[in-house]
N, C-alpha and C. Protein backbone atom coordinates (compact mmCIF):
# COMPACT_ATOMS: atom_id res chain seq x y z
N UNK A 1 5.16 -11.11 -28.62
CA UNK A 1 3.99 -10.65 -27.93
C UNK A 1 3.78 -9.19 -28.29
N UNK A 2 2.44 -8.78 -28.59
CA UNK A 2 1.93 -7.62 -28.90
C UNK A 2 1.99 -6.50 -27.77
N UNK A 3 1.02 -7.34 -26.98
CA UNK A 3 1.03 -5.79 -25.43
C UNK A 3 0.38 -7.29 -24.68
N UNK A 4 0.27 -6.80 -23.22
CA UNK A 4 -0.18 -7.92 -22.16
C UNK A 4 -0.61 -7.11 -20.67
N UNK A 5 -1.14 -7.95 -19.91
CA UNK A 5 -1.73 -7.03 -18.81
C UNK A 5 -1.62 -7.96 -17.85
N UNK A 6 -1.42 -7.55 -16.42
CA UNK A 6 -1.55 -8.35 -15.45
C UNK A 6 -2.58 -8.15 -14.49
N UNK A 7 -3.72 -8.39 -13.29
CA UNK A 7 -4.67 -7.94 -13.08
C UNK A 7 -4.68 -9.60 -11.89
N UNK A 8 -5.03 -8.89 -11.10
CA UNK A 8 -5.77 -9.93 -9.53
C UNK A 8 -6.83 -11.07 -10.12
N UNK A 9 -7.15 -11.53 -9.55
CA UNK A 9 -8.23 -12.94 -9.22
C UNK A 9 -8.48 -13.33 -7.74
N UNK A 10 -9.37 -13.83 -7.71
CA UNK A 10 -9.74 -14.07 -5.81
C UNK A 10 -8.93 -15.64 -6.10
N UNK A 11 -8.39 -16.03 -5.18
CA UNK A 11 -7.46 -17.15 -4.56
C UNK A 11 -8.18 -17.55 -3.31
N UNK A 12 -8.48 -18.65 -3.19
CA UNK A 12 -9.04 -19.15 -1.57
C UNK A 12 -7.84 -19.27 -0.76
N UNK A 13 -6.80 -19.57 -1.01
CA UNK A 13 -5.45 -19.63 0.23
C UNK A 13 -5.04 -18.46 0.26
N UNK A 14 -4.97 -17.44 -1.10
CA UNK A 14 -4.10 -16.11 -0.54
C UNK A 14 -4.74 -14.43 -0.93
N UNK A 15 -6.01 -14.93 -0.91
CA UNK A 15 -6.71 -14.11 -1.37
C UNK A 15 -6.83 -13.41 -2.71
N UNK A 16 -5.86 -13.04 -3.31
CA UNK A 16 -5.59 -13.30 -4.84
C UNK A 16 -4.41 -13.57 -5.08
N UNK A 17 -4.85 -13.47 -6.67
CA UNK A 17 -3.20 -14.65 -7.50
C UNK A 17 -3.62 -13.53 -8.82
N UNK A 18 -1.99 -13.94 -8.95
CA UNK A 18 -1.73 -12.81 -10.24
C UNK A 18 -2.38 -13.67 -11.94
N UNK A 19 -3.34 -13.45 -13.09
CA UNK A 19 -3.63 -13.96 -14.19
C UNK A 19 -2.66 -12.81 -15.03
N UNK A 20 -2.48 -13.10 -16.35
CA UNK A 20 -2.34 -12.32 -17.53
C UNK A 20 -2.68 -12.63 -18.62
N UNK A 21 -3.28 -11.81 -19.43
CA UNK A 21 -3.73 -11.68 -20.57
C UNK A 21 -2.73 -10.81 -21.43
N UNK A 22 -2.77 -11.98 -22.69
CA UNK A 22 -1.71 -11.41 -23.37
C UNK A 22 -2.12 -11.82 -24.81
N UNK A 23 -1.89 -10.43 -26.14
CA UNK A 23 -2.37 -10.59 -27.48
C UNK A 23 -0.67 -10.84 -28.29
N UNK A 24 -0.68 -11.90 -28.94
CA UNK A 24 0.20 -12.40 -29.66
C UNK A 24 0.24 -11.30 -31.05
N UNK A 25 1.52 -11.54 -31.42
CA UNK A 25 2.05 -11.05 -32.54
C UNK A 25 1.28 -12.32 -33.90
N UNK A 26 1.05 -11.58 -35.35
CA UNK A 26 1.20 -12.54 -36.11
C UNK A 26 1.99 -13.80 -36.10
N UNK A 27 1.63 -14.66 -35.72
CA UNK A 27 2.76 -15.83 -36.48
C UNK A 27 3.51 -16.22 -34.92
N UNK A 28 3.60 -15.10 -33.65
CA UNK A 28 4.29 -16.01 -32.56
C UNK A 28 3.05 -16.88 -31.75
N UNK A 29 3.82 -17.80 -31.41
CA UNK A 29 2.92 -18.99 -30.49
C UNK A 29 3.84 -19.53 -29.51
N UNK A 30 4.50 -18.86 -28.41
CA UNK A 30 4.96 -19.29 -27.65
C UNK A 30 3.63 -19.57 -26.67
N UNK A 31 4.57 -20.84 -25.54
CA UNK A 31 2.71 -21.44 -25.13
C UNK A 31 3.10 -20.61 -23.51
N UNK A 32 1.81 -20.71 -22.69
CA UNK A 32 1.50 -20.29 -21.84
C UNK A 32 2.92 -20.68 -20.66
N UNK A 33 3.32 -21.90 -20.52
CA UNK A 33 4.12 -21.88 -19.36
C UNK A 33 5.53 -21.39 -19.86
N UNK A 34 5.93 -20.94 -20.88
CA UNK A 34 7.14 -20.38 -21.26
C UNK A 34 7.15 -19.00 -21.00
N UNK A 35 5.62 -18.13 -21.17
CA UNK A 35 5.76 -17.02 -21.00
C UNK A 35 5.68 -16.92 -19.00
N UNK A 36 4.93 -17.98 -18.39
CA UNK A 36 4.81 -17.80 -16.83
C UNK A 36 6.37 -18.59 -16.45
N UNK A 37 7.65 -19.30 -17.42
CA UNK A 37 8.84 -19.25 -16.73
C UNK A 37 9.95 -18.18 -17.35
N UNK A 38 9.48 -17.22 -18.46
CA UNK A 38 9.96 -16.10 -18.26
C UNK A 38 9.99 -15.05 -17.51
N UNK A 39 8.41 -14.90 -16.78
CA UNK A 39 8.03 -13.88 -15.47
C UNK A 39 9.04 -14.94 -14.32
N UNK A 40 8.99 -15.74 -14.09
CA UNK A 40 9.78 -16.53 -12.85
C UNK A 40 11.27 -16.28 -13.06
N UNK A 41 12.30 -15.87 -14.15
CA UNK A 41 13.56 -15.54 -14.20
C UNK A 41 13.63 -14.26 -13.77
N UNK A 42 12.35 -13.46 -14.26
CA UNK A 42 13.09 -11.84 -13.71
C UNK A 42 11.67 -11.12 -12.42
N UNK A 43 10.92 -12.00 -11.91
CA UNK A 43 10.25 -11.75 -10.96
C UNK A 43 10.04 -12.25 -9.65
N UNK A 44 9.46 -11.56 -8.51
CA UNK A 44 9.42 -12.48 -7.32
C UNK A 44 8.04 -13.57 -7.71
N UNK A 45 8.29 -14.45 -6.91
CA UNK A 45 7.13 -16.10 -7.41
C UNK A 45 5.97 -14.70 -7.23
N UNK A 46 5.68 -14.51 -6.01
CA UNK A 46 4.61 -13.38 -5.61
C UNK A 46 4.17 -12.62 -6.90
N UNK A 47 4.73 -11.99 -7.86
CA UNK A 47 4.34 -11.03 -8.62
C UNK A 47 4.04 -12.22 -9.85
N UNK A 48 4.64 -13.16 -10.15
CA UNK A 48 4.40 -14.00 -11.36
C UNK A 48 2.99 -14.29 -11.68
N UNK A 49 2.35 -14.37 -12.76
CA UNK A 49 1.04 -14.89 -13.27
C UNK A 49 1.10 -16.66 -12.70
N UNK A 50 -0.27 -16.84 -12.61
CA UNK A 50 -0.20 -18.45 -12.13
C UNK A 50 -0.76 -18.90 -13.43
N UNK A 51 -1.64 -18.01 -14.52
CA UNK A 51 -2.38 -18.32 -15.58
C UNK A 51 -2.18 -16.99 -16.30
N UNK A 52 -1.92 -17.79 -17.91
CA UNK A 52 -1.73 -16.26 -18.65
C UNK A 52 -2.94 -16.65 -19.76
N UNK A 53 -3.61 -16.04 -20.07
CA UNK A 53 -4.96 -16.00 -21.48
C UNK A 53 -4.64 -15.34 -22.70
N UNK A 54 -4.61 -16.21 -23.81
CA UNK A 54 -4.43 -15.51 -24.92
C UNK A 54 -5.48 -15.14 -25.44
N UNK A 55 -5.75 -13.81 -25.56
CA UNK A 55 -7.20 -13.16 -26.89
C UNK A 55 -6.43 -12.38 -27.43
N UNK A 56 -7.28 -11.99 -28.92
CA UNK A 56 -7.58 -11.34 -29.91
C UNK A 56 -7.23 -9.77 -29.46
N UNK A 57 -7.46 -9.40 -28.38
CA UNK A 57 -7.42 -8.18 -28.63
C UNK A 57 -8.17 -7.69 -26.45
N UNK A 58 -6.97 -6.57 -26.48
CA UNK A 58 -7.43 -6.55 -24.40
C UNK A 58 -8.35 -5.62 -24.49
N UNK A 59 -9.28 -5.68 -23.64
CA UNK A 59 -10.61 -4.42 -23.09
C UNK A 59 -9.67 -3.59 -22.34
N UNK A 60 -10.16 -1.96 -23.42
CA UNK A 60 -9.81 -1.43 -22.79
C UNK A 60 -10.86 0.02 -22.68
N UNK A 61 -10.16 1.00 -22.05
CA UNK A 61 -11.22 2.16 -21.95
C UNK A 61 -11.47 3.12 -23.61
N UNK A 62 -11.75 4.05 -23.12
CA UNK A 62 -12.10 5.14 -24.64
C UNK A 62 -10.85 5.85 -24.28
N UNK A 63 -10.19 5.88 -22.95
CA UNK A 63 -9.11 6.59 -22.97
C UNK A 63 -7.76 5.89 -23.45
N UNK A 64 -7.95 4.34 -23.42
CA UNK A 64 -7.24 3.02 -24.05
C UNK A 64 -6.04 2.26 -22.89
N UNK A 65 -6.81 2.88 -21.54
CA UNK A 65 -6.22 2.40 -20.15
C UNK A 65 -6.92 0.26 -20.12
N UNK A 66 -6.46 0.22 -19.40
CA UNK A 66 -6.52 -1.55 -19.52
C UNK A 66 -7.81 -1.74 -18.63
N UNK A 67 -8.94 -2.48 -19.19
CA UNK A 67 -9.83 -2.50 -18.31
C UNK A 67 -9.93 -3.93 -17.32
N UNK A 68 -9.31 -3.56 -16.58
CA UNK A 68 -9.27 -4.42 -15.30
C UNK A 68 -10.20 -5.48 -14.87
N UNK A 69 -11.17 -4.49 -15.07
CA UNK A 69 -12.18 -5.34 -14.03
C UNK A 69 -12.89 -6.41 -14.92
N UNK A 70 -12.68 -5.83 -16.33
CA UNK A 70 -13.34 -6.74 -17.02
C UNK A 70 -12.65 -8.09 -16.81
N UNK A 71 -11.53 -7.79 -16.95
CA UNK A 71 -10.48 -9.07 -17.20
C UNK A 71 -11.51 -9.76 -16.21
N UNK A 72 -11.07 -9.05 -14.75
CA UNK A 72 -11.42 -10.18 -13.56
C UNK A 72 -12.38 -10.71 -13.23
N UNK A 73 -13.93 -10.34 -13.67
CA UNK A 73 -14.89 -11.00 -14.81
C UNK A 73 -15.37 -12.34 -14.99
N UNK A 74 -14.10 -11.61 -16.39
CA UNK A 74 -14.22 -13.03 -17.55
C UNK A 74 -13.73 -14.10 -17.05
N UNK A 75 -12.07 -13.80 -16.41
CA UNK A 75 -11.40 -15.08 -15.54
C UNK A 75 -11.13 -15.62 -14.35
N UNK A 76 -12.01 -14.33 -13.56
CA UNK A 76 -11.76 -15.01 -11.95
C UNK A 76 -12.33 -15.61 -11.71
């Protein structure tokens, strides 16, 4: 994995749930629930992604801070 971000979503039972977006390295393809039962070995369930998104490349600012809101946007 290149770099990755974690960022809220609205949840109807808990008001939000954790997503991540994450840009792959050349050539790795590990799939989505390997990277959400690697967050489950070294995190509380609470902090874990329920959904992780692979793109090309994360929105970010001109200052190159992670743009948040976009994420929550595109996937909430």
């Amino acid at each position: 994995m290149l770099e990755a971000g974690a960022f809220g979503v609205p949840h109807p039972e808990w008001g939000e749930a954790v997503e991540a977006a994450v840009v792959l390295r050349a050539g790795d393809a590990p799939a989505a629930a390997d990277l959400i039962a690697f967050c489950r070995r070294r995190l509380a369930g609470f902090k874990c992604p329920r959904r992780v998104d692979v793109l090309d490349e994360l929105p970010r600012t001109g200052a190159g801070k992670l743009r948040k809101a976009e994420l929550r946007r595109r996937f909430g």
